[in-house]
Protein backbone atom coordinates (compact mmCIF):
# COMPACT_ATOMS: atom_id res chain seq x y z
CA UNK A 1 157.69 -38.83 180.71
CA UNK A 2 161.06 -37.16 179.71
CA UNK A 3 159.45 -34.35 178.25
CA UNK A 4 157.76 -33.18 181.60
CA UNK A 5 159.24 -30.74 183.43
CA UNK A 6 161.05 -31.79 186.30
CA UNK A 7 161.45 -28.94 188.43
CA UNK A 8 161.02 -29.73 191.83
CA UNK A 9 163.34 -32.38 193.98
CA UNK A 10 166.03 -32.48 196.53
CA UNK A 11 170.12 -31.75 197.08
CA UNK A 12 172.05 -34.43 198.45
CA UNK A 13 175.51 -34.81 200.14
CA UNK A 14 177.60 -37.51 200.72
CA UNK A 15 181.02 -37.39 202.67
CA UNK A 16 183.07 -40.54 202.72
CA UNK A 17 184.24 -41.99 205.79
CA UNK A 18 187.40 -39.85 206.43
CA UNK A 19 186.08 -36.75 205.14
CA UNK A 20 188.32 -35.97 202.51
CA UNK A 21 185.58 -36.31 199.40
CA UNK A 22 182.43 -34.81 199.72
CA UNK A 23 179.84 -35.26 196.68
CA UNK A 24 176.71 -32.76 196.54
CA UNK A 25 173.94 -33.48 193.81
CA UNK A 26 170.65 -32.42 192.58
CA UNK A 27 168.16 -34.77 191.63
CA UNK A 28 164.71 -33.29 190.42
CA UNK A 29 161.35 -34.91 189.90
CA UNK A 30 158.42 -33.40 188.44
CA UNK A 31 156.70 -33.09 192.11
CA UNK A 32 157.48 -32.77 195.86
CA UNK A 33 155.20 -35.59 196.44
CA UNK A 34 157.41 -37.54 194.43
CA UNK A 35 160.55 -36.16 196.22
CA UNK A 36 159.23 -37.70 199.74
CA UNK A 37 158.64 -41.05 198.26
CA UNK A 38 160.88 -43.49 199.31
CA UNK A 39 162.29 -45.18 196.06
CA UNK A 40 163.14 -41.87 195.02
CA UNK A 41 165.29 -40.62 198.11
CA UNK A 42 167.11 -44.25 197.93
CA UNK A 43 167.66 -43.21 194.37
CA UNK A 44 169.11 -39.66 195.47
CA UNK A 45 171.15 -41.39 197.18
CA UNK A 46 172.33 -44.01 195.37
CA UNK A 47 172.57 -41.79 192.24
CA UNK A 48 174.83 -39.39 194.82
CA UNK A 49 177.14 -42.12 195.54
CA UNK A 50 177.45 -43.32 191.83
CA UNK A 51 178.61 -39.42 191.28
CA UNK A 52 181.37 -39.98 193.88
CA UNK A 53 182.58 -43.18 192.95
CA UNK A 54 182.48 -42.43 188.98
CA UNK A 55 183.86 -38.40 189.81
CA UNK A 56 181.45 -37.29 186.81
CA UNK A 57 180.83 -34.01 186.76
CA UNK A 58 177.57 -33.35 184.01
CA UNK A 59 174.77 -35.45 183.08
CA UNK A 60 176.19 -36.30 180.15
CA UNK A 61 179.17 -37.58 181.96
CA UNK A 62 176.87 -39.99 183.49
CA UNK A 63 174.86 -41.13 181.36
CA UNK A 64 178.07 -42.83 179.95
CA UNK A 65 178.37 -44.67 183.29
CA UNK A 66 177.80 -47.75 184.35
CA UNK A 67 175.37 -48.38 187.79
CA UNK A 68 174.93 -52.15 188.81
CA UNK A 69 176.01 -53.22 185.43
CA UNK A 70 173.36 -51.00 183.43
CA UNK A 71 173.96 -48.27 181.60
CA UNK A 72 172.72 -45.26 183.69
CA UNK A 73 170.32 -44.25 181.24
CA UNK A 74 168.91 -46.92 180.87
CA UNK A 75 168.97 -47.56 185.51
CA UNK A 76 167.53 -43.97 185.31
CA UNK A 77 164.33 -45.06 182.78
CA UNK A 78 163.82 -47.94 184.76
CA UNK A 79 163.82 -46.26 188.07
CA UNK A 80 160.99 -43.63 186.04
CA UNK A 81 158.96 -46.34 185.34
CA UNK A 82 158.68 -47.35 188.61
CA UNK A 83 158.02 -43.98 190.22
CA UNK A 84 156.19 -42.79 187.57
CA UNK A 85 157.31 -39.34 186.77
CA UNK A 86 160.48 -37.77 184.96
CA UNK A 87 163.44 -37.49 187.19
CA UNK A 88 166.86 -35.97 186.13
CA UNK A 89 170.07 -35.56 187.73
CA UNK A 90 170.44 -31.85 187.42
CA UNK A 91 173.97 -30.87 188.74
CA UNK A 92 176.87 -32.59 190.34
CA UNK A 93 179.94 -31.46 192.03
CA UNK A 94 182.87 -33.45 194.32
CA UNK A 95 185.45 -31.71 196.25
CA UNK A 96 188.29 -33.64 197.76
CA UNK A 97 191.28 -33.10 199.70
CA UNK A 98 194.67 -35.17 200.55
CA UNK A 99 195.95 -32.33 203.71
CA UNK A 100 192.76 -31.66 204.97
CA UNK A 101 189.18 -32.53 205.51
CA UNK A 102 185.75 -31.74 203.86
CA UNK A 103 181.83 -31.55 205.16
CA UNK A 104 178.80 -30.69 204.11
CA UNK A 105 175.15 -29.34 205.05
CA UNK A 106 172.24 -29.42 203.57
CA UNK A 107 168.93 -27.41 204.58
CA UNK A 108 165.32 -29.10 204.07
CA UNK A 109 166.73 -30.87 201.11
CA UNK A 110 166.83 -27.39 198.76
CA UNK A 111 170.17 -25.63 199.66
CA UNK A 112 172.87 -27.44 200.39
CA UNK A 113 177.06 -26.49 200.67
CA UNK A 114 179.77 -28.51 201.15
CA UNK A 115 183.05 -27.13 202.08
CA UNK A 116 186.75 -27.61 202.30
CA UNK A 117 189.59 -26.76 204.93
CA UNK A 118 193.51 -27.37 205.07
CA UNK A 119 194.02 -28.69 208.77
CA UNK A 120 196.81 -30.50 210.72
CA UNK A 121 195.96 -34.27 211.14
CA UNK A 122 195.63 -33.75 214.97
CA UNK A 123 192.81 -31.61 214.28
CA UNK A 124 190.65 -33.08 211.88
CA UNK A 125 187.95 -33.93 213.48
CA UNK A 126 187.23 -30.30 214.84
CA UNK A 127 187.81 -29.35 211.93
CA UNK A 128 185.32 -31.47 210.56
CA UNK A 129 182.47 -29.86 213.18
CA UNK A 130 183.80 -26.20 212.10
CA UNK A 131 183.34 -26.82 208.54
CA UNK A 132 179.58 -28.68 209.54
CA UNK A 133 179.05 -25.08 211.62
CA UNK A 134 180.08 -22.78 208.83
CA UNK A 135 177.84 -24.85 205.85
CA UNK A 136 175.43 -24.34 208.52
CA UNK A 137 175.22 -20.90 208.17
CA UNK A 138 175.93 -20.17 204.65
CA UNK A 139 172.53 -22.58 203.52
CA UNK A 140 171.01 -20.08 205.76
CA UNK A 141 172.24 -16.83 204.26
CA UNK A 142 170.26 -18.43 200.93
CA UNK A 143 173.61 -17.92 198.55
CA UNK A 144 172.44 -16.99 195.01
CA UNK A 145 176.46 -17.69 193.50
CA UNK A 146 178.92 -20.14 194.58
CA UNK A 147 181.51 -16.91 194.07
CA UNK A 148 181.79 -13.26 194.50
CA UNK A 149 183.10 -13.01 191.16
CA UNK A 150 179.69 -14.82 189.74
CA UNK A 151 177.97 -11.42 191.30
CA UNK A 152 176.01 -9.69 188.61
CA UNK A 153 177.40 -5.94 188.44
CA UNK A 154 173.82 -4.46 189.31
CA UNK A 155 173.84 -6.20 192.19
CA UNK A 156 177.51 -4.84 193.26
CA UNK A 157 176.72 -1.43 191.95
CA UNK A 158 173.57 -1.36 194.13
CA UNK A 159 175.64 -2.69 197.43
CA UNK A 160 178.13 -0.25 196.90
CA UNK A 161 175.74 3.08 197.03
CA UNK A 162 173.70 1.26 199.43
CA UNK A 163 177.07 0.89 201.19
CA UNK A 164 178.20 5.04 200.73
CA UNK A 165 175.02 6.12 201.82
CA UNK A 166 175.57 3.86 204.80
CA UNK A 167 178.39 5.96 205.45
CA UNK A 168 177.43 9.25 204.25
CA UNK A 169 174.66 9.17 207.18
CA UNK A 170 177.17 7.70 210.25
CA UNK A 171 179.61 10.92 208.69
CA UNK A 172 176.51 13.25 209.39
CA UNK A 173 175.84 11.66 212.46
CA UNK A 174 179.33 11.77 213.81
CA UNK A 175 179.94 15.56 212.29
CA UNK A 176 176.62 16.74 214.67
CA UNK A 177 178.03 14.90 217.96
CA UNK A 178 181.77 17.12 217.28
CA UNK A 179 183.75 13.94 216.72
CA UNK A 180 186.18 13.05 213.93
């Protein structure tokens, strides 16, 4: 089974209990059936919180690990063999903070963003609701890089005439109503 493609699957987050570490993963299977089934999401899951625990940060990284004293390749095949098709944890990432809090969002299970904030201790936990809020609306905005400096140069070079011509036309438009 590891030589079929899995392409299809689901993001998870997990933010501990005081919301300084926040863990997002991506666990694919080969179908979306198989991404609904039950033994996989309590693998996503489980698989998520192995990530936080362990603070790996590849798949090779954890495949070194050790889950309920099995080597995680060897958890993984097992967990395969039971669900029957090729699964693979994809990408990992933890953020954590010791003056501040973290949170996370994630959007049908595809896009998901997890977020950090410096806050004073008094107001954690609204900061904790802002952060939920603002993940909120960046899964919806469909982000293609995690930072403006990951932007491909077409793309900026298109934005920025799309941008002047933007302004070219309110110039025209201002210049025919007489004002500056």
């Amino acid at each position: 089974k590891s030589s079929n493609v899995a392409a299809e699957g689901l993001v998870s987050i997990l933010v501990n209990d005081d919301n300084t570490k926040a863990t997002m993963t991506e666990i694919n299977s080969q179908t979306d059936f198989v991404a609904k089934n039950e033994n996989f999401l309590n693998l996503k899951d489980e698989i998520t919180a192995h990530v936080q625990v362990t603070g790996v940060t590849s798949t090779e990284e954890l495949n070194k690990t050790e889950i309920n004293g099995t080597n995680f390749e060897e958890y993984l095949n097992s967990n395969i063999a039971t669900i029957g098709e090729n699964i693979v944890a994809r990408k990992m990432v933890t953020i954590s903070t010791d003056n501040g809090v973290v949170n996370g969002y994630v959007h049908l299970g595809k896009v998901g963003v997890i977020l950090s904030a410096t806050c004073a201790p008094e107001s954690k936990e609204k900061a904790v609701d802002l952060l939920k809020k603002v993940a909120m609306h960046a899964a919806s905005m469909k982000p293609t890089v995690i930072s403006y400096k990951d932007l491909d140069a077409e793309f900026i070079d298109s934005e920025n005439k799309a941008i002047i011509a933007d302004i070219e036309k309110l110039n025209i438009e201002l210049h025919r109503l007489g004002k500056p």
